[in-house]
PDB file of N, CA and C in Angstrom:
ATOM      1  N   UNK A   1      -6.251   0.129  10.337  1.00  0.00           N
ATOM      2  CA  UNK A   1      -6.417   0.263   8.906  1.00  0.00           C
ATOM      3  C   UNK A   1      -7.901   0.045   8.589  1.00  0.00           C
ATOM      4  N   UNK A   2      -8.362   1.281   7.814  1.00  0.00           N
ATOM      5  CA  UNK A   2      -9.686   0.464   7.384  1.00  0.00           C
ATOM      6  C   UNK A   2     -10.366  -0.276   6.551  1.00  0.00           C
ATOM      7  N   UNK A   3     -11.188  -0.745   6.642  1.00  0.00           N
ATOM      8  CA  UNK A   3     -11.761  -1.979   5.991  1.00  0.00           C
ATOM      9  C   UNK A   3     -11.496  -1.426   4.116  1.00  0.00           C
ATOM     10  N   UNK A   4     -11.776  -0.764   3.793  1.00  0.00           N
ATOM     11  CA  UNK A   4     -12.125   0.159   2.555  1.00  0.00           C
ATOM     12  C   UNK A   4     -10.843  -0.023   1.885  1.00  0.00           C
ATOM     13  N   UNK A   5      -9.465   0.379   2.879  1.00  0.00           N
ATOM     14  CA  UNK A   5      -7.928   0.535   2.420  1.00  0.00           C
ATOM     15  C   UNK A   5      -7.678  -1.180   2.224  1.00  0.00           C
ATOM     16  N   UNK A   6      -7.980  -1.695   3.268  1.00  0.00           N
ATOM     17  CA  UNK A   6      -7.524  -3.367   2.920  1.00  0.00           C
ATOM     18  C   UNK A   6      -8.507  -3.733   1.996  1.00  0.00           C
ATOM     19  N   UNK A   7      -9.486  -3.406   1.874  1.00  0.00           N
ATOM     20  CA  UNK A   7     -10.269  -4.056   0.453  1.00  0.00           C
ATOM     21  C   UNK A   7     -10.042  -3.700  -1.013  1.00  0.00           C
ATOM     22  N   UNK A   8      -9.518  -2.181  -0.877  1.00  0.00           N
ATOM     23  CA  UNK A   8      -8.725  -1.800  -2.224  1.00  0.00           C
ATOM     24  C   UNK A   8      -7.244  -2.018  -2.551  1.00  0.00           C
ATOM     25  N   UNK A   9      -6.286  -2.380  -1.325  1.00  0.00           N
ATOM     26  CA  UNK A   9      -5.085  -3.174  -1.360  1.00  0.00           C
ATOM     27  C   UNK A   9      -5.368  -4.632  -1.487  1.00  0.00           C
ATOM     28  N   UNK A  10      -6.275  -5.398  -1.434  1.00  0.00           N
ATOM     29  CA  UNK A  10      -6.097  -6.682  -1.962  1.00  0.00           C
ATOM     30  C   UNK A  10      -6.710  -6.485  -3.347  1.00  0.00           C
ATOM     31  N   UNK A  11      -7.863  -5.384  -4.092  1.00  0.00           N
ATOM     32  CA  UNK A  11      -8.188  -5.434  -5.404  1.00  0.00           C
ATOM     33  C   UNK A  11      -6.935  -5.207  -6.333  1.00  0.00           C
ATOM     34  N   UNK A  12      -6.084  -4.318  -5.632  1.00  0.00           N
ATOM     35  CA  UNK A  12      -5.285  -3.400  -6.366  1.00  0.00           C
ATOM     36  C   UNK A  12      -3.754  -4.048  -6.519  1.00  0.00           C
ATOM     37  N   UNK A  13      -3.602  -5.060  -5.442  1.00  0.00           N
ATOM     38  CA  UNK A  13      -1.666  -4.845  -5.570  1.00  0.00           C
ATOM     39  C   UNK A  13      -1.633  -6.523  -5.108  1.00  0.00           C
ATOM     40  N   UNK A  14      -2.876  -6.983  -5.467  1.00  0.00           N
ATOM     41  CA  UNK A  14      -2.678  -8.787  -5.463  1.00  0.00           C
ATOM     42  C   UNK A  14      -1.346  -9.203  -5.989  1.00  0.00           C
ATOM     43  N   UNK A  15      -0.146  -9.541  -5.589  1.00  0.00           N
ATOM     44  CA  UNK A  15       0.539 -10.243  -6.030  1.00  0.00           C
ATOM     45  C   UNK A  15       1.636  -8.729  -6.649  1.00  0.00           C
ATOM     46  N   UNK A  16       1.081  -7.684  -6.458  1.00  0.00           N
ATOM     47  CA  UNK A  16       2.348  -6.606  -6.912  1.00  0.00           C
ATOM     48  C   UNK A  16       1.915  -6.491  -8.190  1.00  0.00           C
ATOM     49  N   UNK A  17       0.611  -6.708  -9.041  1.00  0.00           N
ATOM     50  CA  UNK A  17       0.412  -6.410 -10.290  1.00  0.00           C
ATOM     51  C   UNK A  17       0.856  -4.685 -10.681  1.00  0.00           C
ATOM     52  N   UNK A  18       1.486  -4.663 -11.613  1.00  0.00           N
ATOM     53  CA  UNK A  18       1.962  -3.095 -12.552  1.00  0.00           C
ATOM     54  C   UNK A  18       0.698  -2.794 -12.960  1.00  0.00           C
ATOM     55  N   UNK A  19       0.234  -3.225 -13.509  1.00  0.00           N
ATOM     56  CA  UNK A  19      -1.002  -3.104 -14.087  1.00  0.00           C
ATOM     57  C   UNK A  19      -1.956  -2.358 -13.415  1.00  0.00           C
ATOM     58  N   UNK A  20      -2.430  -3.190 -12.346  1.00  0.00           N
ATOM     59  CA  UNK A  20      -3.275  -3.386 -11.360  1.00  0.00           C
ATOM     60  C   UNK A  20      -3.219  -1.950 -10.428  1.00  0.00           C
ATOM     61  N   UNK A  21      -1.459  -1.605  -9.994  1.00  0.00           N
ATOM     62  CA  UNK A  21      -1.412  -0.615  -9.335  1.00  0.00           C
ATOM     63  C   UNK A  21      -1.288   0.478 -10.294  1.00  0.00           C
ATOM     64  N   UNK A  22      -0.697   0.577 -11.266  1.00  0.00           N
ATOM     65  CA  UNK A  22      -1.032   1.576 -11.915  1.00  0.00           C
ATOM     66  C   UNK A  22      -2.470   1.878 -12.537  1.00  0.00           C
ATOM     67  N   UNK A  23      -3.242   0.998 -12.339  1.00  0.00           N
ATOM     68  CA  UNK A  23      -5.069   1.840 -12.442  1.00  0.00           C
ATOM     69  C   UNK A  23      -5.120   2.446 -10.711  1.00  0.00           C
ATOM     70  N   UNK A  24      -4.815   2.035 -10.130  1.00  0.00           N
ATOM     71  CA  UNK A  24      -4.988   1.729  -9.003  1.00  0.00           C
ATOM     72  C   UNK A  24      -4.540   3.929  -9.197  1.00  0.00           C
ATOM     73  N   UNK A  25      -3.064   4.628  -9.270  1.00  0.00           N
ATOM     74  CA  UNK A  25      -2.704   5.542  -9.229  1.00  0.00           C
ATOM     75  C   UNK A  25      -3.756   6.020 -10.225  1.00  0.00           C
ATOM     76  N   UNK A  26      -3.854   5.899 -11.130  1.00  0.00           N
ATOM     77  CA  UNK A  26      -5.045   7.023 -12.177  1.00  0.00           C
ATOM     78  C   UNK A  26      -6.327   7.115 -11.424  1.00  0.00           C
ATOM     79  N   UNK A  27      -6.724   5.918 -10.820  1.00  0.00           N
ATOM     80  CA  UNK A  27      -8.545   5.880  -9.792  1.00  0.00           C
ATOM     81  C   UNK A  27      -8.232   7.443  -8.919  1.00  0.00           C
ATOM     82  N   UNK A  28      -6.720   7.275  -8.164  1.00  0.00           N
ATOM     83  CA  UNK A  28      -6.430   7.852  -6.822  1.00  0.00           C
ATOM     84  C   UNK A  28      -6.605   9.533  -7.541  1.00  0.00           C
ATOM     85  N   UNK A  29      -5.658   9.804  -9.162  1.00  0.00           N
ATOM     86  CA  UNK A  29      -5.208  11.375  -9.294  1.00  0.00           C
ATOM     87  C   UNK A  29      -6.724  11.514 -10.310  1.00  0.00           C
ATOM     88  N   UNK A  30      -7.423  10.540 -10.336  1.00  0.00           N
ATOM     89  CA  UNK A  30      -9.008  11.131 -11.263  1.00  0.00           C
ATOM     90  C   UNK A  30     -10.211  11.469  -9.893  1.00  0.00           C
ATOM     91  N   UNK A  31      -9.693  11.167  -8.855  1.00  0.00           N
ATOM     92  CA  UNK A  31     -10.482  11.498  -7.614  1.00  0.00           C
ATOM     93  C   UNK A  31     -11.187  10.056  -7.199  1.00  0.00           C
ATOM     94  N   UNK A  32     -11.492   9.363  -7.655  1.00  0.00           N
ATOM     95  CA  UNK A  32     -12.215   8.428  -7.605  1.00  0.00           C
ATOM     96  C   UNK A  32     -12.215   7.432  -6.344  1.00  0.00           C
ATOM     97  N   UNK A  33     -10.702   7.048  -6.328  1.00  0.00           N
ATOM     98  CA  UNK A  33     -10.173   7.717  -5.058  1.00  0.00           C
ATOM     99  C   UNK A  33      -9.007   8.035  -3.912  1.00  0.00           C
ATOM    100  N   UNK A  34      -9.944   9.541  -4.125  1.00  0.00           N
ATOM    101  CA  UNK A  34      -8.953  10.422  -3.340  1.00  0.00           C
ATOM    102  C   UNK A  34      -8.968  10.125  -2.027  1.00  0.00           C
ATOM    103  N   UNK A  35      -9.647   9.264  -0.930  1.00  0.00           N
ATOM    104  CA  UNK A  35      -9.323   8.727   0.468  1.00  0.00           C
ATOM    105  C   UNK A  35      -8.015   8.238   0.251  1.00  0.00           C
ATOM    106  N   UNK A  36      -7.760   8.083  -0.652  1.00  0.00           N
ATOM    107  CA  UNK A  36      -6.361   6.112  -0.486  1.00  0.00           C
ATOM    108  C   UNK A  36      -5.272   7.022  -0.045  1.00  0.00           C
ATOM    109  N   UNK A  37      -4.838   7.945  -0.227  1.00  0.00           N
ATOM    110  CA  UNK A  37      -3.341   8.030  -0.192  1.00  0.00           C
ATOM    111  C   UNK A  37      -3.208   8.769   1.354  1.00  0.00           C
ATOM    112  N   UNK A  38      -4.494   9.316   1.933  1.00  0.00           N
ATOM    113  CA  UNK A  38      -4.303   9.685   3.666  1.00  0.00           C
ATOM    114  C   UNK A  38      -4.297   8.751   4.335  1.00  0.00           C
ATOM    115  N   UNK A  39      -5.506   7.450   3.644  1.00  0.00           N
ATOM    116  CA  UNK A  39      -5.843   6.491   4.653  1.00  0.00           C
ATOM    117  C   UNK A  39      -4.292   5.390   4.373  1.00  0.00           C
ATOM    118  N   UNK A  40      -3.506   5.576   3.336  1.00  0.00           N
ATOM    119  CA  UNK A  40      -2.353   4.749   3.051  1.00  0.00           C
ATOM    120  C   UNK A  40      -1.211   5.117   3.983  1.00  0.00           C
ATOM    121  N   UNK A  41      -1.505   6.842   4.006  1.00  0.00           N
ATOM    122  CA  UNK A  41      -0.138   7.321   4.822  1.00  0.00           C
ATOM    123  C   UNK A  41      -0.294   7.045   6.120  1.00  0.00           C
ATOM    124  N   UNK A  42      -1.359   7.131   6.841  1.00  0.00           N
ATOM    125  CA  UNK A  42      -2.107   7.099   8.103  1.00  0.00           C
ATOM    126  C   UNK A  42      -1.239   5.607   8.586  1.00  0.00           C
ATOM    127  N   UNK A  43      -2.311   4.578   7.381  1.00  0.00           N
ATOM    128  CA  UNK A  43      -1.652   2.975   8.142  1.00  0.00           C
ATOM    129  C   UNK A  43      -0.411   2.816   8.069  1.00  0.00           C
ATOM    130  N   UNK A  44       0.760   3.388   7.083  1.00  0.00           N
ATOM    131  CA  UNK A  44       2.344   3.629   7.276  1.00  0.00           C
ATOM    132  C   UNK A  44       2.762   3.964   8.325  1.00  0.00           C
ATOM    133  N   UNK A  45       2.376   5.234   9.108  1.00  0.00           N
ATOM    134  CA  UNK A  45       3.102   5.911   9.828  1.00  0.00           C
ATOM    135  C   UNK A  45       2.471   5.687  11.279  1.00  0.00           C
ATOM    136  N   UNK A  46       1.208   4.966  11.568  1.00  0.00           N
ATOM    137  CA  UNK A  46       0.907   4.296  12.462  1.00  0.00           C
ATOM    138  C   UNK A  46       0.986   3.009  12.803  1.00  0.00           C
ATOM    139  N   UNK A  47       1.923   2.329  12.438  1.00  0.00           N
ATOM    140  CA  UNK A  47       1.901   0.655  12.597  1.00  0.00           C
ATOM    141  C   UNK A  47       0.889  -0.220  12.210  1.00  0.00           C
ATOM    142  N   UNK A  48       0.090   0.354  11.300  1.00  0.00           N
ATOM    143  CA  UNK A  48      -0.974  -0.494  11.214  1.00  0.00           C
ATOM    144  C   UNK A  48      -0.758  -1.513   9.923  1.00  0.00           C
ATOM    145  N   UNK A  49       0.435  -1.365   9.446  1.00  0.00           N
ATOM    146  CA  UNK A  49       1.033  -2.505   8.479  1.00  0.00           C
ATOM    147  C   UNK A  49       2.263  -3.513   9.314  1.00  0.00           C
ATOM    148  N   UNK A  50       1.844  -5.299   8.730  1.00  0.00           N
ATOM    149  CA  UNK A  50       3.006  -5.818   9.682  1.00  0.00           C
ATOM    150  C   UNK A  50       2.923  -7.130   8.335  1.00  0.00           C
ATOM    151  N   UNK A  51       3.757  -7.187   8.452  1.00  0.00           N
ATOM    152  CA  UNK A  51       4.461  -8.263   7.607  1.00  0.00           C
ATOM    153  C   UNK A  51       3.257  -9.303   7.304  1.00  0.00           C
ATOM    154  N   UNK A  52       2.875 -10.025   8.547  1.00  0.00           N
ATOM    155  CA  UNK A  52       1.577 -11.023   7.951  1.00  0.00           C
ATOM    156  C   UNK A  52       0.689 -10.411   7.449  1.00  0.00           C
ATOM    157  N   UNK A  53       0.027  -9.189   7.862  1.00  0.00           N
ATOM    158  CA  UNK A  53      -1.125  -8.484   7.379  1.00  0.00           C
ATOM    159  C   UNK A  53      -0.722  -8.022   5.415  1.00  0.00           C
ATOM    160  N   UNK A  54       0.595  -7.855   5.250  1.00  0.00           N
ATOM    161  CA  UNK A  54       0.400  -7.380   4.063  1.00  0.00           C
ATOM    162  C   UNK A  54       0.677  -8.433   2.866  1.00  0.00           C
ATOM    163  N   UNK A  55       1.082  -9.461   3.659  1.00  0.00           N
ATOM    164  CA  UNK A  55       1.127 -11.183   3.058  1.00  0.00           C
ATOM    165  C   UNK A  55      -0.686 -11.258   2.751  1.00  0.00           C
ATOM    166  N   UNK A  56      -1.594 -11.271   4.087  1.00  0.00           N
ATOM    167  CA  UNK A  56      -2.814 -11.477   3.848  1.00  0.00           C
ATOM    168  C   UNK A  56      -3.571 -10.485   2.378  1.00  0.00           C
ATOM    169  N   UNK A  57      -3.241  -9.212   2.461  1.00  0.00           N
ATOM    170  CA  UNK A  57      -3.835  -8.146   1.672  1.00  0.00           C
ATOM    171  C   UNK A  57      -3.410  -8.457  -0.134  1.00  0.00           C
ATOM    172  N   UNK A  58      -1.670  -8.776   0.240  1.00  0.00           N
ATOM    173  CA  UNK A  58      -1.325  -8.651  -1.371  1.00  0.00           C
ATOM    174  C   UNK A  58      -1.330 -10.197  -2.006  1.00  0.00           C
ATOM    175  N   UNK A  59      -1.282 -11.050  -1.172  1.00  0.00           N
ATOM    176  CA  UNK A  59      -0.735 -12.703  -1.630  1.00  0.00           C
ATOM    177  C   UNK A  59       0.681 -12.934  -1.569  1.00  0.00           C
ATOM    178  N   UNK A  60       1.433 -11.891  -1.080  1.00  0.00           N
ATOM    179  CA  UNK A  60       2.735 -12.477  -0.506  1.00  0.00           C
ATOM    180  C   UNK A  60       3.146 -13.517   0.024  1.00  0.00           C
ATOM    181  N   UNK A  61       4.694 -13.543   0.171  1.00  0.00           N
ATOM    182  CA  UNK A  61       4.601 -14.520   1.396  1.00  0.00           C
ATOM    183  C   UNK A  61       6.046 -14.184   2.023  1.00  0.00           C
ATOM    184  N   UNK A  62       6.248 -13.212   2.656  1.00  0.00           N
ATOM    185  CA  UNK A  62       7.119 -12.447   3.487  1.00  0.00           C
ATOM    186  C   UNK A  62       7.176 -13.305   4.659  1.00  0.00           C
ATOM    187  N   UNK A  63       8.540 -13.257   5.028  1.00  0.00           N
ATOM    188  CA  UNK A  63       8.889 -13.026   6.389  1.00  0.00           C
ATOM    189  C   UNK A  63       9.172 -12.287   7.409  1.00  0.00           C
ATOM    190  N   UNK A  64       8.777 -12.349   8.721  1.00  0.00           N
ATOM    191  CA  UNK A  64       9.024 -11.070   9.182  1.00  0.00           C
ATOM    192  C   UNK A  64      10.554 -10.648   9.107  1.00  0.00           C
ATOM    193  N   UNK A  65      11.829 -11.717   8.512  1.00  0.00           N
ATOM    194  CA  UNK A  65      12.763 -10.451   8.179  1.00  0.00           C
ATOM    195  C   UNK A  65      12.757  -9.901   6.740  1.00  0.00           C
ATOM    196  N   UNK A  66      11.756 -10.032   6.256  1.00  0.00           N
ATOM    197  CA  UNK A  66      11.317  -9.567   4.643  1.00  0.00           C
ATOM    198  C   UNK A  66      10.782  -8.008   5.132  1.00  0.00           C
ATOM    199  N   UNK A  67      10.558  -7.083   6.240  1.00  0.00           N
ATOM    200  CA  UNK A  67      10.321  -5.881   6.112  1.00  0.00           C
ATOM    201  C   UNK A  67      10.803  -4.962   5.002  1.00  0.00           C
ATOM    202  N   UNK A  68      12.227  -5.039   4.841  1.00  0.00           N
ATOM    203  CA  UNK A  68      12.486  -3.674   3.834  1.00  0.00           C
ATOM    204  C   UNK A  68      12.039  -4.696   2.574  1.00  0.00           C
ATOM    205  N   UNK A  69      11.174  -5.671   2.077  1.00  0.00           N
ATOM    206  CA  UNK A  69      10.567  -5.758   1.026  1.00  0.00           C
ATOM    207  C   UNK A  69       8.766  -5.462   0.906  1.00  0.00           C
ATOM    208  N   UNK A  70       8.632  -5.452   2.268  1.00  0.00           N
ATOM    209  CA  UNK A  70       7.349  -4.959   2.374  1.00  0.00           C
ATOM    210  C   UNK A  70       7.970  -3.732   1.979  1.00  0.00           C
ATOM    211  N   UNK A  71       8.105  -2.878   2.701  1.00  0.00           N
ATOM    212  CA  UNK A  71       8.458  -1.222   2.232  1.00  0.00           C
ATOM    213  C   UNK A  71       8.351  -1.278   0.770  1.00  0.00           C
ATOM    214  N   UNK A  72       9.440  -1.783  -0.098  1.00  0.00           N
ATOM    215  CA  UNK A  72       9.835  -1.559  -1.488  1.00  0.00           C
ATOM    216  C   UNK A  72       8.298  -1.659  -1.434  1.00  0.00           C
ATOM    217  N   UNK A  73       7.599  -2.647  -1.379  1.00  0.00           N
ATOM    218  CA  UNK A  73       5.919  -2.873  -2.416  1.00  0.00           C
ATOM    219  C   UNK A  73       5.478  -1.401  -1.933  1.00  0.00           C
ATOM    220  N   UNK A  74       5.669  -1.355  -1.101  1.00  0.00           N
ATOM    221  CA  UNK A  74       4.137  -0.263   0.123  1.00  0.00           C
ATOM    222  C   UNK A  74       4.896   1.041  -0.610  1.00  0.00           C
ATOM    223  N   UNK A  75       6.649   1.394  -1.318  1.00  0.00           N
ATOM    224  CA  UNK A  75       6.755   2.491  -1.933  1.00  0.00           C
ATOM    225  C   UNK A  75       6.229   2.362  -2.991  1.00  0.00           C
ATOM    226  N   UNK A  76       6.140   1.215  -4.320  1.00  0.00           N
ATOM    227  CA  UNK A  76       5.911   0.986  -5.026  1.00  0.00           C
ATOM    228  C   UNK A  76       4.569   1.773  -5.426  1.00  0.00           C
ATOM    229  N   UNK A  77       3.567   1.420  -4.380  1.00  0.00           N
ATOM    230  CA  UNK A  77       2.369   1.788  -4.336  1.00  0.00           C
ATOM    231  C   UNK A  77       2.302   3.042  -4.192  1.00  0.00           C
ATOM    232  N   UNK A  78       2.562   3.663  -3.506  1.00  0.00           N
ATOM    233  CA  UNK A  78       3.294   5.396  -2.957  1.00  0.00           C
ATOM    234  C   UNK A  78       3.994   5.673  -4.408  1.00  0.00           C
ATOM    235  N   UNK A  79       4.540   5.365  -4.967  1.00  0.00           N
ATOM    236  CA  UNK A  79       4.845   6.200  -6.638  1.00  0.00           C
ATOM    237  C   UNK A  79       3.846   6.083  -7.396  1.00  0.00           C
ATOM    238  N   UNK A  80       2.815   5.242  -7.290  1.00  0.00           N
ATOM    239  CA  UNK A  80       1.874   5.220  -8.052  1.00  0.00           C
ATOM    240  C   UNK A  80       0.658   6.134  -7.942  1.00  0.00           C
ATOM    241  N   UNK A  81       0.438   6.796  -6.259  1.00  0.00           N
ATOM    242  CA  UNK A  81      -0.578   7.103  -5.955  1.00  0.00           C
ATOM    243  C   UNK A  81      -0.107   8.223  -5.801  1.00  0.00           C
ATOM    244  N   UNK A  82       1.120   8.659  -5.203  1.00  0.00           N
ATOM    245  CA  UNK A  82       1.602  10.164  -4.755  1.00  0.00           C
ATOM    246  C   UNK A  82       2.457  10.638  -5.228  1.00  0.00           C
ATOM    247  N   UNK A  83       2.900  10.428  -6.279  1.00  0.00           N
ATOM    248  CA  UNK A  83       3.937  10.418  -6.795  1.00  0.00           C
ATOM    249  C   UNK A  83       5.126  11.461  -7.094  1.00  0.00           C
ATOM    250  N   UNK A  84       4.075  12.691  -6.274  1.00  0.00           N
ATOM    251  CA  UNK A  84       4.892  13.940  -5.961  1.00  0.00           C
ATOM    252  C   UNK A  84       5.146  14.511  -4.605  1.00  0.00           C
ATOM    253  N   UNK A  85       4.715  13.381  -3.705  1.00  0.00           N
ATOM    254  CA  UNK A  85       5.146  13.556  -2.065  1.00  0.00           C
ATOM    255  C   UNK A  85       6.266  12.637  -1.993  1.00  0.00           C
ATOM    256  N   UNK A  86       6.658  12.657  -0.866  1.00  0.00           N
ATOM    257  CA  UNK A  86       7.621  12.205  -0.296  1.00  0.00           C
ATOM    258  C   UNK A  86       7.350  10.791   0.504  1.00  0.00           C
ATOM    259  N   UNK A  87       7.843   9.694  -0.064  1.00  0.00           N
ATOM    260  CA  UNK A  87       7.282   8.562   0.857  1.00  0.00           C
ATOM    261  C   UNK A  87       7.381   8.596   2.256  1.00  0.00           C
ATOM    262  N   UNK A  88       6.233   8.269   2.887  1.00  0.00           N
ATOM    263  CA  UNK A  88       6.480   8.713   4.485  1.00  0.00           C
ATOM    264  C   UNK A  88       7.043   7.235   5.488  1.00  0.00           C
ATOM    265  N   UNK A  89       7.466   6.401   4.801  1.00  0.00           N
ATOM    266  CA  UNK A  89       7.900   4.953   5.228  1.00  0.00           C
ATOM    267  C   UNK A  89       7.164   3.987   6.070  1.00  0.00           C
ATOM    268  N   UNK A  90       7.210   3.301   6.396  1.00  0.00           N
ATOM    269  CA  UNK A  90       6.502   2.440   7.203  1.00  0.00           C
ATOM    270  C   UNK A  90       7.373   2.233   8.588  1.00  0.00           C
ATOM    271  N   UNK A  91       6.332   2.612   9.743  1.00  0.00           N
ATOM    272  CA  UNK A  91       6.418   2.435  11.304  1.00  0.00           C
ATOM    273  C   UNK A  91       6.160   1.333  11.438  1.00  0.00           C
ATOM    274  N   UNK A  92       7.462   0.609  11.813  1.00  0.00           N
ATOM    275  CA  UNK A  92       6.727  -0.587  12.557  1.00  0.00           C
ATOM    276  C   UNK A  92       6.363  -1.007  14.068  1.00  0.00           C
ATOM    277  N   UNK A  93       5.736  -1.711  14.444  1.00  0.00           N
ATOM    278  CA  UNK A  93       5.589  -2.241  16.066  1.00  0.00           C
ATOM    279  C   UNK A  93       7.050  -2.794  16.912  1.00  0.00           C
TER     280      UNK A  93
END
């Protein structure tokens, strides 16, 4: 994952803010930015999301049997940003 995606997932979805992620979707469809939603699908569908890492990014506090609540957030975010693709789910290790 790169540095850029984890630095705009901890600006953007601290704690699961509505708010927060919904600027977060208008930045992504005004271009501003348009990296987030390859470099989002990329770390989904390559394992590069894991339960502690997205505790570290958002302020969670998941367990690793909390996965299908990581998902819900990580779709959450995916309706906000893509909202006319198809969520591509999260791969895990």
């Amino acid at each position: 994952m790169s540095q850029r995606l984890k630095n705009q997932i901890r600006t953007s979805c601290t704690n699961m803010n509505p708010a927060t992620i919904a600027a977060l979707g208008q930045a992504v469809s005004s271009g501003t930015l348009g990296w987030f939603v390859d470099e989002f699908s990329w770390a989904m569908e390559n394992k590069a999301i894991t339960v502690a890492g997205w505790n570290d990014l958002t302020g969670r506090a998941f367990h690793d049997s909390d996965r299908p609540l990581v998902e819900k957030d990580a779709q959450d975010i995916w309706n906000a940003v893509a909202p006319n693709e198809p969520f591509p789910g999260i791969r895990w290790s």
